[in-house]
C-alpha atoms as a PDB file:
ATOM      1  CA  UNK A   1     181.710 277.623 -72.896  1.00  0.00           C
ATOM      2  CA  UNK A   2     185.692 278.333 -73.163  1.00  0.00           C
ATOM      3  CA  UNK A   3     185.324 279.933 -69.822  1.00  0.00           C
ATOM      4  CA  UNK A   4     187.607 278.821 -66.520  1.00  0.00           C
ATOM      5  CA  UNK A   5     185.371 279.868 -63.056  1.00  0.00           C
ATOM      6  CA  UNK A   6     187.344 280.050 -59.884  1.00  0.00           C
ATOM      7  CA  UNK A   7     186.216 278.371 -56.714  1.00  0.00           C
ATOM      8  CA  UNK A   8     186.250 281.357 -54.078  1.00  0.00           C
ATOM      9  CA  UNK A   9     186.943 280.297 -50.003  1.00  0.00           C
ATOM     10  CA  UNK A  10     188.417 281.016 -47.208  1.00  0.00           C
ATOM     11  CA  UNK A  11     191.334 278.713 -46.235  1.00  0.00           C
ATOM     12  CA  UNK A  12     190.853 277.388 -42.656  1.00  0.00           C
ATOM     13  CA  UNK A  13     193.702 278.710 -41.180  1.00  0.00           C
ATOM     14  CA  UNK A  14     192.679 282.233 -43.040  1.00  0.00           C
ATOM     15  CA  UNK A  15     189.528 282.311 -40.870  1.00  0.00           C
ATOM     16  CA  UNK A  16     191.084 282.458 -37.669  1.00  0.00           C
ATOM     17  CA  UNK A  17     193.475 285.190 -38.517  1.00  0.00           C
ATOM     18  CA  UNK A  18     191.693 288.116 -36.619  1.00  0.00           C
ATOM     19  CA  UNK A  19     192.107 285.489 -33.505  1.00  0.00           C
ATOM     20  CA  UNK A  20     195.183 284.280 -33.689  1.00  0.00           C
ATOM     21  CA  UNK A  21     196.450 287.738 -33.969  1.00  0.00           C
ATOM     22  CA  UNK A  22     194.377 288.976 -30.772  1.00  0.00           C
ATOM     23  CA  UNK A  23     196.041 286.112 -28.845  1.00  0.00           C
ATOM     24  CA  UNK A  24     199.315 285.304 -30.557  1.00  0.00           C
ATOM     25  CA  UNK A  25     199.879 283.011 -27.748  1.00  0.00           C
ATOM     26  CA  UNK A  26     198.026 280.358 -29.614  1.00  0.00           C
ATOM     27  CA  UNK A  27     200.129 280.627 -32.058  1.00  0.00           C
ATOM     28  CA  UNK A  28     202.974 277.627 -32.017  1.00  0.00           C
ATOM     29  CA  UNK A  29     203.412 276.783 -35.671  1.00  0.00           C
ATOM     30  CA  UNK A  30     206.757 276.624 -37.157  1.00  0.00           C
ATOM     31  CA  UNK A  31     205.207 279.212 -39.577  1.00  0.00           C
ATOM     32  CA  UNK A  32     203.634 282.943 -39.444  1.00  0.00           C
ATOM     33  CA  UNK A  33     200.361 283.007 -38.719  1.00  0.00           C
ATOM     34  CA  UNK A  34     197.851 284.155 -41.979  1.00  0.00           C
ATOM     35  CA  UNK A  35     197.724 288.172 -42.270  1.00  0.00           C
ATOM     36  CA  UNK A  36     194.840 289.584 -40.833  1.00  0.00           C
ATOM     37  CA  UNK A  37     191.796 290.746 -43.231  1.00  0.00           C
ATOM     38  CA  UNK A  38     188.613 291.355 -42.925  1.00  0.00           C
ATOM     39  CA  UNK A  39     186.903 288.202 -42.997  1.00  0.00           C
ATOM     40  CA  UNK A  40     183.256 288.997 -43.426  1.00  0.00           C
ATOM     41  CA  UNK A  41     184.016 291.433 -46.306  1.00  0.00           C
ATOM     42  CA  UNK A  42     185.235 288.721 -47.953  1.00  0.00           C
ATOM     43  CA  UNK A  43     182.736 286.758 -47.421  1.00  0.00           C
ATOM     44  CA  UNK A  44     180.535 289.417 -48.757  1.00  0.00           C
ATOM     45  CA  UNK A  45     182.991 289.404 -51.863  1.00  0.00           C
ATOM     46  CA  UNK A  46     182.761 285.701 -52.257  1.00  0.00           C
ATOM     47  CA  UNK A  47     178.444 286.102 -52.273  1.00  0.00           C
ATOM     48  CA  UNK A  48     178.340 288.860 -54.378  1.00  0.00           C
ATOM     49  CA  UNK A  49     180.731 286.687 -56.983  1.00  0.00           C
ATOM     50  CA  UNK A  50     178.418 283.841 -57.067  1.00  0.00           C
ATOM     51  CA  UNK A  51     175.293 286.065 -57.407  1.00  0.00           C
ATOM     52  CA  UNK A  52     177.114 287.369 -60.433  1.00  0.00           C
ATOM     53  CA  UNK A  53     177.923 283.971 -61.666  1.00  0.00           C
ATOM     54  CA  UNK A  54     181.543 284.757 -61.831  1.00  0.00           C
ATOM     55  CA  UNK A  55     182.141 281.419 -59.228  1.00  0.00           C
ATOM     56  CA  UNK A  56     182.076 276.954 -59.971  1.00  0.00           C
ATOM     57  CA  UNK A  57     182.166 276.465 -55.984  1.00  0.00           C
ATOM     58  CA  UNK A  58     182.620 277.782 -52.962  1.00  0.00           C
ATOM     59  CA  UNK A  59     186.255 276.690 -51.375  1.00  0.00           C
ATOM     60  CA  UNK A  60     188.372 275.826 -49.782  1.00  0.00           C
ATOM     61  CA  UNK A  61     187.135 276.265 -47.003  1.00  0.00           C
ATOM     62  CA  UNK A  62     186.680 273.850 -43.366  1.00  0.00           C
ATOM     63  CA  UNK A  63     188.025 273.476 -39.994  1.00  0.00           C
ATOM     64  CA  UNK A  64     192.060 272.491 -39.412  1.00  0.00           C
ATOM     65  CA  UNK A  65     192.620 271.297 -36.000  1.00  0.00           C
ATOM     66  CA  UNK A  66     195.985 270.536 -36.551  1.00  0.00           C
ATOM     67  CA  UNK A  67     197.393 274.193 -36.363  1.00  0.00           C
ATOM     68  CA  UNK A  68     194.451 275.600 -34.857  1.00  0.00           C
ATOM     69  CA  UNK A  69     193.901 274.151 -31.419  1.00  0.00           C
ATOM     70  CA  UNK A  70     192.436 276.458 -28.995  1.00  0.00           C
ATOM     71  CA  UNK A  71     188.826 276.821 -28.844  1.00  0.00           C
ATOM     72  CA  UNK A  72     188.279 280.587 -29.415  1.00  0.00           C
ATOM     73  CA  UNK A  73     189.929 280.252 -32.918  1.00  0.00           C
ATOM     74  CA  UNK A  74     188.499 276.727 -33.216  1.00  0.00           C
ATOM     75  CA  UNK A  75     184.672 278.745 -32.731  1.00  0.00           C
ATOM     76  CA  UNK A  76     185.677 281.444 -35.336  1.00  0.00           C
ATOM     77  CA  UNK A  77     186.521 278.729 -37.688  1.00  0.00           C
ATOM     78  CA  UNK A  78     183.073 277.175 -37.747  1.00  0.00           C
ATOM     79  CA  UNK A  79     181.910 280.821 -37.989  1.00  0.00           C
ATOM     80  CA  UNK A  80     183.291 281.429 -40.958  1.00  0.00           C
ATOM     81  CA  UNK A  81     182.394 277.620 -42.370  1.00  0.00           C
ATOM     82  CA  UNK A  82     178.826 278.233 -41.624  1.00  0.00           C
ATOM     83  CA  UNK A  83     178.683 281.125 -43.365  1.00  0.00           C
ATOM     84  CA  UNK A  84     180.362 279.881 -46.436  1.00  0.00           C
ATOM     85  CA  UNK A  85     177.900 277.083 -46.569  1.00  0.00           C
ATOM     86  CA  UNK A  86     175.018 279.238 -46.383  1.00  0.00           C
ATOM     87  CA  UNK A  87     176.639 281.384 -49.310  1.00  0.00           C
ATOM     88  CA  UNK A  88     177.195 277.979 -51.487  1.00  0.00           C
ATOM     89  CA  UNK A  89     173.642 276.563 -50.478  1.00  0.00           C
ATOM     90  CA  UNK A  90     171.905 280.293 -51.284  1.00  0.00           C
ATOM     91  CA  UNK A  91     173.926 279.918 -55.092  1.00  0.00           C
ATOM     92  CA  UNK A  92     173.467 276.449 -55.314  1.00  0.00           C
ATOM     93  CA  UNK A  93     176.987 275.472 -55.837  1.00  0.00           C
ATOM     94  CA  UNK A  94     179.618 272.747 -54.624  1.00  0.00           C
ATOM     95  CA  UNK A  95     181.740 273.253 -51.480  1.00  0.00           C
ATOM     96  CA  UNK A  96     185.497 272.284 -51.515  1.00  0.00           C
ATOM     97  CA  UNK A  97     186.350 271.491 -48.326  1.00  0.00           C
ATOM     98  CA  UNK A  98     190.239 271.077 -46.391  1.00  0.00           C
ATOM     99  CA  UNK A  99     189.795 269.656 -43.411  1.00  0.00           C
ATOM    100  CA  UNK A 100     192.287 268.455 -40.742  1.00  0.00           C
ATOM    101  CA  UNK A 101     191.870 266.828 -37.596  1.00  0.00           C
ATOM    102  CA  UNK A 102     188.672 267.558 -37.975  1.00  0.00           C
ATOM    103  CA  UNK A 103     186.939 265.547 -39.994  1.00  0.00           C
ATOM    104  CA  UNK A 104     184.072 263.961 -37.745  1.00  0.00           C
ATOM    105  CA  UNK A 105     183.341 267.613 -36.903  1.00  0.00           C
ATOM    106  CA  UNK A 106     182.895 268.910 -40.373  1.00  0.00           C
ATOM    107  CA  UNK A 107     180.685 266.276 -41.427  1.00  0.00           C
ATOM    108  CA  UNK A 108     178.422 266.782 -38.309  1.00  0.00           C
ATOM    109  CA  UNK A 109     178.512 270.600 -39.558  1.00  0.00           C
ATOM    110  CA  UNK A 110     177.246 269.513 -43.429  1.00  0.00           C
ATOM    111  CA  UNK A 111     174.791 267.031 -42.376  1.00  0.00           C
ATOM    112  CA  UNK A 112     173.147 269.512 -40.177  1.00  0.00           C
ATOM    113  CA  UNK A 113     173.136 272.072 -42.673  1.00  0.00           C
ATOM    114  CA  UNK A 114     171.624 269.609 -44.957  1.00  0.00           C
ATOM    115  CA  UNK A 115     174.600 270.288 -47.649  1.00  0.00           C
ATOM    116  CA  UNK A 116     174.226 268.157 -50.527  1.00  0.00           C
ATOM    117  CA  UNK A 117     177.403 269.116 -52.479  1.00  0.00           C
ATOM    118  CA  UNK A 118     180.652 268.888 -50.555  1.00  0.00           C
ATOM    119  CA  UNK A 119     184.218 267.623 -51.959  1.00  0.00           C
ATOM    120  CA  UNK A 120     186.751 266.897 -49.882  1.00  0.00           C
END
């Protein structure tokens, strides 16, 4: 009671970032590409804050197709999606998705991983 939890996620275009700065070639947006971080340490951070209680849902998080096109960062995407899932399905909380593009995809990904809770 009285308290504000965070949702904690990694933005789609976030999960690509070691990728897209491998191959900067890929890159074509009218924007910089997302700095590069580790993302599985922060998906470690983001289970460790939901086994603490300290999170309402896991997101944003999903796959953009709109600025993400080829297929390596595409793959690392869903990576990083699949392993947010399992992190909100382990905790039992909501995902918030952001999806682009991609929509058909991401549903295909939920209903296979038998998600239950999932706002888009």
């Amino acid at each position: 009671p009285g308290v504000c939890l965070p949702a904690l996620g990694i933005y789609p275009l976030d999960a690509a970032c070691s990728v897209i700065h491998r191959h900067p070639e890929i890159w074509d947006a009218e924007f910089d590409p997302p700095p590069v971080f580790n993302v599985d340490e922060e998906i470690d951070y983001i289970d460790a804050m939901c086994a603490a209680g300290r999170v309402a849902a896991v997101g944003e998080c999903g796959l953009d197709r709109f600025y993400v096109t080829d297929q390596r960062a595409l793959d690392e995407q869903e990576r990083v999606l699949l392993r947010l899932i399992e992190v909100a399905m382990k905790h039992d909380l909501p995902l918030i998705l952001h999806t682009r593009k991609a929509e058909a995809r991401t549903l295909e990904i939920l209903q296979h991983c038998g998600v239950e809770k999932a706002d888009f």
